[in-house]
Protein backbone atom coordinates (compact mmCIF):
# COMPACT_ATOMS: atom_id res chain seq x y z
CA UNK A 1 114.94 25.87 127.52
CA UNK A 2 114.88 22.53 126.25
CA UNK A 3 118.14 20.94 125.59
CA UNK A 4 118.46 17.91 122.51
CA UNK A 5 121.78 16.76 124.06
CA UNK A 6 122.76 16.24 127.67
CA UNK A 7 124.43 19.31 128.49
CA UNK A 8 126.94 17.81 131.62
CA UNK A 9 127.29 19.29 134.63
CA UNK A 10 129.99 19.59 136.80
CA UNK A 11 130.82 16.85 138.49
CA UNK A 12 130.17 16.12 142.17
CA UNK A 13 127.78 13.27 142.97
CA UNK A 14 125.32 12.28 140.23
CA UNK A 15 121.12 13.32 140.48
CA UNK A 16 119.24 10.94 142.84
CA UNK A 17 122.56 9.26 143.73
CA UNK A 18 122.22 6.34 146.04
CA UNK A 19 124.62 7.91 148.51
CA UNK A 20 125.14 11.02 149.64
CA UNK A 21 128.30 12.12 152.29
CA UNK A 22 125.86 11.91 155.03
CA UNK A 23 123.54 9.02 154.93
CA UNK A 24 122.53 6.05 152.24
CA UNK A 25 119.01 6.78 150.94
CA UNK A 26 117.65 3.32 150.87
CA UNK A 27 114.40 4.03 148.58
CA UNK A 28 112.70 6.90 147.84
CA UNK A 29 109.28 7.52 146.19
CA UNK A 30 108.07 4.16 146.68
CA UNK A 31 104.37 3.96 145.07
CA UNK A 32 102.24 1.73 146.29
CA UNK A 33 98.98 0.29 145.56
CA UNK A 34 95.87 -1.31 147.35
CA UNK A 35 92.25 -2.31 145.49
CA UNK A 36 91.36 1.37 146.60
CA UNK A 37 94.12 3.16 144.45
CA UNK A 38 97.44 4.37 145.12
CA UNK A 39 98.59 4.56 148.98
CA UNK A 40 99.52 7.68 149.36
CA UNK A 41 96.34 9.22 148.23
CA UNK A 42 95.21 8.12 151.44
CA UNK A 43 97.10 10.02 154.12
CA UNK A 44 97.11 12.96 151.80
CA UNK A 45 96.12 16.53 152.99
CA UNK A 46 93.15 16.54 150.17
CA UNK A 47 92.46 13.17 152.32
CA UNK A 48 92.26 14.67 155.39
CA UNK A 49 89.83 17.43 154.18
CA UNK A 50 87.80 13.99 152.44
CA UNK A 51 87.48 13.14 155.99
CA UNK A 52 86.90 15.92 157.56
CA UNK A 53 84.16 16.67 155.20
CA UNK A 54 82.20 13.04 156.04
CA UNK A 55 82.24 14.08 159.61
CA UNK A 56 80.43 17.53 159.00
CA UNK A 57 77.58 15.29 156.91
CA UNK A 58 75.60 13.90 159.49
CA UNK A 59 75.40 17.43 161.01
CA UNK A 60 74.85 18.91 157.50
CA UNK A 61 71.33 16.80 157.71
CA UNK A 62 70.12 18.24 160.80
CA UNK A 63 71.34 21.50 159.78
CA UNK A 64 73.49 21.67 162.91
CA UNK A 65 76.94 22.04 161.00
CA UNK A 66 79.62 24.25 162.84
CA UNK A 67 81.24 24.70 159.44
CA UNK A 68 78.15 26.32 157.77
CA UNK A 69 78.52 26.30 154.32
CA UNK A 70 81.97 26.76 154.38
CA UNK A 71 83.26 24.14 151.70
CA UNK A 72 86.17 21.76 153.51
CA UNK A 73 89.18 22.57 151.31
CA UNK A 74 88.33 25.95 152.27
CA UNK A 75 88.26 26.01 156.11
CA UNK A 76 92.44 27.00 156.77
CA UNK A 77 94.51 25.35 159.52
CA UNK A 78 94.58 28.12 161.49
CA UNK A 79 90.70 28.10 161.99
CA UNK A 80 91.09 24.39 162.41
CA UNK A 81 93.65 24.65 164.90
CA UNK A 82 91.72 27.67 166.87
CA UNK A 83 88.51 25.26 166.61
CA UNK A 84 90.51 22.09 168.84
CA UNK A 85 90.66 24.69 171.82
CA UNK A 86 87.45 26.60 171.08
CA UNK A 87 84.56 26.75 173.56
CA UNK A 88 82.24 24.97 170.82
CA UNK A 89 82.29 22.14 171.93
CA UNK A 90 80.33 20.27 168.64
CA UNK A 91 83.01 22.03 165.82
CA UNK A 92 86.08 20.46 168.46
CA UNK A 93 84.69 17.00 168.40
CA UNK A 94 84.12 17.40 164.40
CA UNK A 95 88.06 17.97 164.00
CA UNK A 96 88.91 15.61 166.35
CA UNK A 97 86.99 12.93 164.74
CA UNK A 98 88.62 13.69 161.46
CA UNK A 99 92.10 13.70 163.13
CA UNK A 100 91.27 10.47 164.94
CA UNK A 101 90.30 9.03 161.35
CA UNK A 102 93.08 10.44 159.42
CA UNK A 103 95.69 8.79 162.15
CA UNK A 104 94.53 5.67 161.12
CA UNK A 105 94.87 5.68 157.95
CA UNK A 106 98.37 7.34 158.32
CA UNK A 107 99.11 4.70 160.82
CA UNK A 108 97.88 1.93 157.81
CA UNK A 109 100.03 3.58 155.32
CA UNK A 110 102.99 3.51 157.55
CA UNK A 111 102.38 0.04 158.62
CA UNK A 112 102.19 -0.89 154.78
CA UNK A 113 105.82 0.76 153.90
CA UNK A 114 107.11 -0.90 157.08
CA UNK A 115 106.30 -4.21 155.34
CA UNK A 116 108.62 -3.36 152.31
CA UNK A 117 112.48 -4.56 152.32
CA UNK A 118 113.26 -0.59 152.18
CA UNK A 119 111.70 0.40 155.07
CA UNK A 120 112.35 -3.02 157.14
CA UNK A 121 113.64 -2.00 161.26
CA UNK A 122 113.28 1.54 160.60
CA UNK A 123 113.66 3.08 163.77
CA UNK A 124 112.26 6.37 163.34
CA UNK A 125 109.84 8.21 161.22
CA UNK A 126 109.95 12.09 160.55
CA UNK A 127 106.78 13.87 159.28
CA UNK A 128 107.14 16.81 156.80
CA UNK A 129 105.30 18.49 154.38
CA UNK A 130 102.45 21.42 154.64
CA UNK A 131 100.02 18.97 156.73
CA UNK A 132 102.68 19.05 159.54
CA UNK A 133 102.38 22.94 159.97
CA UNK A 134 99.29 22.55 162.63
CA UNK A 135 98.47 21.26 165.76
CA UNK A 136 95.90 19.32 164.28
CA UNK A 137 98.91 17.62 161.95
CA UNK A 138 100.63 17.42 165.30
CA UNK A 139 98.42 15.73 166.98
CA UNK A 140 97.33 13.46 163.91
CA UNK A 141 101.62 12.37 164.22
CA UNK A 142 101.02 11.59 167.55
CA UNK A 143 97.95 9.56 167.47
CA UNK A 144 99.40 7.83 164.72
CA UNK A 145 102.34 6.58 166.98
CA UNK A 146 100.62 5.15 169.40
CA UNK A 147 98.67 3.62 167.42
CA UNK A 148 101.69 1.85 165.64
CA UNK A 149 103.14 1.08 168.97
CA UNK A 150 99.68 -0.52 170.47
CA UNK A 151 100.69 -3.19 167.49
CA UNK A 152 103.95 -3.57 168.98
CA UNK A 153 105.58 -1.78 166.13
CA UNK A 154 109.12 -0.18 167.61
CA UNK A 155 108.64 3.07 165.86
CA UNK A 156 108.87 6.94 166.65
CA UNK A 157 107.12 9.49 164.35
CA UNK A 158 108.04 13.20 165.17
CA UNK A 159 107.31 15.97 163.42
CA UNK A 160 110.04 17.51 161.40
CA UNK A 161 111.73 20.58 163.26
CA UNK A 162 112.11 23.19 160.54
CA UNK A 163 109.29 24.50 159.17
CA UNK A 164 108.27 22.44 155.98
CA UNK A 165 108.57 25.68 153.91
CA UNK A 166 112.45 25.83 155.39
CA UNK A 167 113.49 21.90 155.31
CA UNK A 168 113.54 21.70 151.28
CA UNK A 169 116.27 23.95 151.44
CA UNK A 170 117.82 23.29 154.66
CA UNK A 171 118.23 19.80 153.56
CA UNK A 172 120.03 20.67 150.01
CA UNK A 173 123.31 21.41 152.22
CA UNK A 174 122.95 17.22 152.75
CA UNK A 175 123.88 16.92 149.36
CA UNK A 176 126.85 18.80 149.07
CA UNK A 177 130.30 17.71 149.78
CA UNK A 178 132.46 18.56 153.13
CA UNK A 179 134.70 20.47 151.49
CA UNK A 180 132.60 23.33 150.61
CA UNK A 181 131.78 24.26 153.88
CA UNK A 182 135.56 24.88 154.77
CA UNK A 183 135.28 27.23 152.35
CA UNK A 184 132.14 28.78 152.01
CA UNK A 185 129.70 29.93 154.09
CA UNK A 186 126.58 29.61 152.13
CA UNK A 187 124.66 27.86 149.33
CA UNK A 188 121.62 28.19 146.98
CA UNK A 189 119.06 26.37 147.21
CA UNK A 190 115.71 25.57 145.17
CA UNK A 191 112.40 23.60 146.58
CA UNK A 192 110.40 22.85 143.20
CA UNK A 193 106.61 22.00 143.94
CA UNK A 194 103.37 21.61 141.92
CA UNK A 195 101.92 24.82 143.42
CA UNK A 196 105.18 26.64 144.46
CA UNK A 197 109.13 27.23 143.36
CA UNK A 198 110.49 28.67 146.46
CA UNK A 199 114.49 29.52 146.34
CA UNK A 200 116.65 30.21 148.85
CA UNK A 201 120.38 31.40 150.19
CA UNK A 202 121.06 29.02 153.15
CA UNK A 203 123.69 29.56 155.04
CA UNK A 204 125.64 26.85 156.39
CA UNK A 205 126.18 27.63 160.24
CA UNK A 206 129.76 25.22 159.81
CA UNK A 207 131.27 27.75 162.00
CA UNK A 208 128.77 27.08 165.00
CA UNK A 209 127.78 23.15 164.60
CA UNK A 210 129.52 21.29 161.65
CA UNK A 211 127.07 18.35 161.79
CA UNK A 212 124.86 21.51 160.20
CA UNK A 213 122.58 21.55 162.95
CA UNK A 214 122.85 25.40 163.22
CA UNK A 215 121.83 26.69 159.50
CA UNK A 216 119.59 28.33 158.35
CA UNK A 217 117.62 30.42 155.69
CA UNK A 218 119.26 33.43 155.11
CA UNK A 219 117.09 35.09 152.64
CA UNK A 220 114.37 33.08 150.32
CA UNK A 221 111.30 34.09 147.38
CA UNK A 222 108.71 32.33 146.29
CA UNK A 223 107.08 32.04 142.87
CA UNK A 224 103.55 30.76 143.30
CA UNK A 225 103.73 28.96 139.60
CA UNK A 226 100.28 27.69 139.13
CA UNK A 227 98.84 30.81 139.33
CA UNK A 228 100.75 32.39 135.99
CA UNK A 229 100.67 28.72 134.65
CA UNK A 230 103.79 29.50 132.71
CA UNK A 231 105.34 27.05 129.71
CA UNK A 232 107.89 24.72 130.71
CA UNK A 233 110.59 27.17 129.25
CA UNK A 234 109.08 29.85 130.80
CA UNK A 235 109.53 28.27 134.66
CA UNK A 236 113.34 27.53 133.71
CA UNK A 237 113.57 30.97 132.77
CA UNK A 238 111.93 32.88 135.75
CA UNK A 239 113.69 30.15 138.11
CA UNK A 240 117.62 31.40 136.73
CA UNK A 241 116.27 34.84 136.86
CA UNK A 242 115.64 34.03 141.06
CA UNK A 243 118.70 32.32 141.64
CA UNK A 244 120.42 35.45 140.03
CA UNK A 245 118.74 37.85 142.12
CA UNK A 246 120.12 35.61 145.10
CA UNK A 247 123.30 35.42 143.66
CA UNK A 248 123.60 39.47 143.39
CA UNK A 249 122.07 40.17 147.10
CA UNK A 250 124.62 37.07 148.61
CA UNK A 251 127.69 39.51 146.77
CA UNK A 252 126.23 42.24 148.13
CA UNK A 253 125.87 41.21 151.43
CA UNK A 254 129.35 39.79 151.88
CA UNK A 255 128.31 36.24 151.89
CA UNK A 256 131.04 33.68 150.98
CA UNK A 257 128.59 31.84 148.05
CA UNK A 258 129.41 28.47 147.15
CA UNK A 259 129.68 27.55 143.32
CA UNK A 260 126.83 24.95 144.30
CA UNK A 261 122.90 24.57 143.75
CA UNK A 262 120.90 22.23 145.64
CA UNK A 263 117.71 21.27 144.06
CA UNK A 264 114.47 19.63 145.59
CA UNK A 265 112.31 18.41 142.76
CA UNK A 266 109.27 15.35 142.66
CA UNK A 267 109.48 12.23 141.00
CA UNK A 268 112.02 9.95 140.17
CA UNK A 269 115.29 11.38 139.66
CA UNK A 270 117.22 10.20 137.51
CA UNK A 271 121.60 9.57 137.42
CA UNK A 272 121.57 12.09 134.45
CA UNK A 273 119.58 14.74 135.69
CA UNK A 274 116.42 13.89 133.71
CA UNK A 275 112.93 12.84 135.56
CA UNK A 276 111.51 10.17 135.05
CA UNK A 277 108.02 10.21 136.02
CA UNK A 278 106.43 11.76 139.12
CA UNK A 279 106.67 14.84 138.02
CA UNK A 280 103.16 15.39 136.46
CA UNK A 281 102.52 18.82 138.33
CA UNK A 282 104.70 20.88 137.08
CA UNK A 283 104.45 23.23 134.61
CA UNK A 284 104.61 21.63 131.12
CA UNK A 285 106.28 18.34 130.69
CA UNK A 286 109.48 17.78 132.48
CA UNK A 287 109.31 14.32 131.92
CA UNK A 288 110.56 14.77 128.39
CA UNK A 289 113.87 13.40 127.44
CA UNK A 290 114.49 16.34 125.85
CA UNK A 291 114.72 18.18 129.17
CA UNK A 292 117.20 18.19 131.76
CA UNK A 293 116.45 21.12 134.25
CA UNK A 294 120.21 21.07 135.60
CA UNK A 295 121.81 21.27 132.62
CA UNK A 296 119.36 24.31 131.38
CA UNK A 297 119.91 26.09 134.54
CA UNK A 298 124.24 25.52 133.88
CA UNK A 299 123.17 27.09 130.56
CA UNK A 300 121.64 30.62 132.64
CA UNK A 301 124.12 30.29 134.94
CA UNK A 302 127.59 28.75 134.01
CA UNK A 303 129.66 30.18 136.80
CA UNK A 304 128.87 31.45 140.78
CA UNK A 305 132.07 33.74 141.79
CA UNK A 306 135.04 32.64 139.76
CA UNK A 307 133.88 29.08 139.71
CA UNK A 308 131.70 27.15 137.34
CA UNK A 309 128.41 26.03 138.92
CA UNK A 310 127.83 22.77 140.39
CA UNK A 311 124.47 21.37 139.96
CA UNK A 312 122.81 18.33 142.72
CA UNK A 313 119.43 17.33 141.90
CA UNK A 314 117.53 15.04 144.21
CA UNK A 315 113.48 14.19 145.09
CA UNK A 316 112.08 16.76 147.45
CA UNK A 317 110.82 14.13 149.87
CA UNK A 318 114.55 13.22 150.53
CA UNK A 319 115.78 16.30 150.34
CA UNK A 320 113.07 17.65 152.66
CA UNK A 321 114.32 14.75 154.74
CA UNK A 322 117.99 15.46 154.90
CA UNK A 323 117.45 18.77 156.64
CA UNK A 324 117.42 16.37 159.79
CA UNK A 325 120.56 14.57 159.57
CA UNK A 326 121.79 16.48 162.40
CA UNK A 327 119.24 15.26 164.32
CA UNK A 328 119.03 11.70 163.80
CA UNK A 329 122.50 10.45 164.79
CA UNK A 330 120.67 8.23 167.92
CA UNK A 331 119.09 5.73 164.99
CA UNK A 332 120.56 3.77 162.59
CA UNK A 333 117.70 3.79 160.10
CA UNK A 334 114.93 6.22 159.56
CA UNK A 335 112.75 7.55 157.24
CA UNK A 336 110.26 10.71 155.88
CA UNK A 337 106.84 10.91 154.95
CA UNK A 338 105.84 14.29 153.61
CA UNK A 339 101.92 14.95 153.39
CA UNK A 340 100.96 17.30 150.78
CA UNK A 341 99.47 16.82 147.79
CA UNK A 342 100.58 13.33 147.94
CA UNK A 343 102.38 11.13 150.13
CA UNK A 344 106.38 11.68 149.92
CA UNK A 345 108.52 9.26 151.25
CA UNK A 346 112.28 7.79 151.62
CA UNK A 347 114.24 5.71 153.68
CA UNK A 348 118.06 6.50 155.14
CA UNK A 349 120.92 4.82 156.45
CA UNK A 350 123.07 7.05 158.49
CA UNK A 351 126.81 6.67 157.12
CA UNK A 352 129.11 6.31 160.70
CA UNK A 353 131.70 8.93 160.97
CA UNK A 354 135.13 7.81 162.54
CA UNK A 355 136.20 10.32 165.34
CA UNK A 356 135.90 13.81 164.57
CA UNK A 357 138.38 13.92 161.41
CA UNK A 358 134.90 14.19 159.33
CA UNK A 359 135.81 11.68 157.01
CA UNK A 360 133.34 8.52 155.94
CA UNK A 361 133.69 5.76 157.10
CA UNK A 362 132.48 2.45 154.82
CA UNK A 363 128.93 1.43 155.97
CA UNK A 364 129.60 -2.36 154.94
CA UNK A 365 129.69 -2.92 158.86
CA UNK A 366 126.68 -1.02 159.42
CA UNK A 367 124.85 -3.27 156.68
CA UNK A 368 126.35 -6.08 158.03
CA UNK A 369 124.85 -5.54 161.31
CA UNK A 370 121.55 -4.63 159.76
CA UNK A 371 121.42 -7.96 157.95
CA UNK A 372 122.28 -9.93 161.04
CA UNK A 373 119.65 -8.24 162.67
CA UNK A 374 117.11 -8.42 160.23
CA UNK A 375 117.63 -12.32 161.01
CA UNK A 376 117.07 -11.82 164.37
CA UNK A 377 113.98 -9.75 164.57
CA UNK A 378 110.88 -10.08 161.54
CA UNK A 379 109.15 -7.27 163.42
CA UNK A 380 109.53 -5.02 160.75
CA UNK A 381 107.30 -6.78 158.60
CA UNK A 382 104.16 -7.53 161.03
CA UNK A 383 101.02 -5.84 159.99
């Protein structure tokens, strides 16, 4: 449903804010170019499969390929996992090669946003996104650290913990306030991709670990999108129709539901809700100014409980990134790169707590200290 006026929400934090009660997010969706395109495009997982494919040529020639004629894009992860520890020797050294290949291009693309202001003395480096659930993106993360750290680069790069299908939903509970957790034990939660819409009830673990470290995905569905290859309208309309379902089994269930709905959604994000670009594979053209997919949702679903709905919309890269706050309290300043379809990315600050009352602290110190050290050490931007 396409709105001609901004319908507002109700008010929390606005879309894509700047900061969020856990952590500043320093830049997100950075796109960069080189004379061979866009960055990203190369330490993508259609990249990898580029690669993969250039190893299985010379092979192809002699008619000696392990693959057959089993197109690239086609071979799964599973078979290419089950291949690194297989007894054919030939197939092994095929992936490995493209592994070995794709690490260095992931380790150039890293090096490149390490360069940027936004990214300078980042600490750590979490990997997300569909490329991350195999062994072969595991050990593609790992290769790529060591070679970042052979050029004297300071840098970890681990992969994410939650499963990539999990963290853009996990990580919408970053963008809520405190409060809500005192009082409920649960929120909804949507991951918008170009294949997928995925929705889910997370529940909040506050009880157990209030850094959030314990929650989890209570119940979730997916809508594989591209394959109906619905209108615009049509998406909107089938997404409120999920998040209703939720809403009626989290009643039914006895969950405590918070009046809140955390969205993960590409592109640039802007205060008001609308997107900006980025956004290009999704069905029909959320770009328009005449859409504003929070305020169309408020319109399907104008109160949760007794409450009226609260809508926080933020790129999936950082939300996908949030789910590991908990987990990043050692560094200062870190980041996410998501490989998919593209090359997500964004950069946080953690925000310093003082004590255990829970309340936020002002991070001018922490930037202070950043800024003096910045001075002190240029490592960040070595190639």
């Amino acid at each position: 449903m396409a709105t001609d006026e901004l319908v507002k929400t109700t008010g929390i934090a606005h879309h894509g804010a700047e900061r969020l009660p856990s952590v500043d997010v320093d830049s997100f969706n950075i796109e960069m170019k080189d004379d061979d395109g866009f960055l990203g495009d190369r330490a993508s997982k259609g990249a990898f499969r580029e690669i993969l494919d250039r190893w299985r040529k010379p092979l192809r020639k002699t008619g000696e390929d392990p693959f057959g004629k089993e197109p690239s894009e086609s071979i799964s992860k599973k078979t290419l996992d089950s291949i690194l520890i297989s007894d054919d020797v030939e197939a092994s050294a095929v992936v490995h090669s493209a592994i070995e290949e794709f690490a260095q291009e992931l380790a150039y693309v890293t090096r490149r946003f390490l360069k940027t202001k936004a990214w300078a003395r980042t600490e750590r480096i979490v990997v997300g996104g569909g490329f991350r659930d195999s062994r072969l993106g595991e050990l593609a993360i790992a290769r790529t650290e060591i070679i970042l750290k052979a050029e004297d680069f300071k840098i970890d790069m681990v992969p994410i913990r939650h499963h990539p299908d999990e963290a853009g939903l996990i990580g919408a509970l970053h963008l809520a306030p405190s409060w809500i957790f005192e009082a409920y034990d649960s929120i909804l939660a949507v991951d918008i991709g170009g294949t997928n819409i995925r929705c889910g009830l997370v529940e909040t673990g506050w009880k157990k670990a209030k850094d959030l470290s314990k929650a989890k995905v209570a119940k979730s569905e997916l809508w594989r999108h591209a394959d109906d290859e619905p209108t615009r309208e049509g998406a909107v309309k089938r997404l409120t129709k999920m998040l209703k379902g939720l809403i009626s089994e989290a009643e039914a269930e006895g969950f405590k539901l918070a009046p809140f709905i955390g969205i993960a959604c590409p592109g640039v994000i802007n205060a008001d809700g609308s997107i900006e670009k980025g956004a290009q594979n999704l069905p029909g053209n959320w770009e328009s100014s005449k859409f504003n997919l929070p305020a169309s949702l408020i319109e399907g679903i104008p109160v949760i409980g007794e409450h009226d709905t609260a809508i926080l919309m933020h790129n999936d890269g950082v939300v996908q990134g949030l789910s590991e706050v908990p987990f990043m309290q050692d560094v200062e300043r870190w980041g996410v790169l998501t490989i998919g379809t593209g090359l997500g990315n964004a950069r946080f600050t953690n925000r310093r707590k003082e004590g255990a009352n829970g309340k936020d602290r002002d991070s001018a110190d922490g930037k202070k200290k950043a800024k003096e050290n910045n001075k002190d050490n240029g490592k960040g931007d070595k190639e």
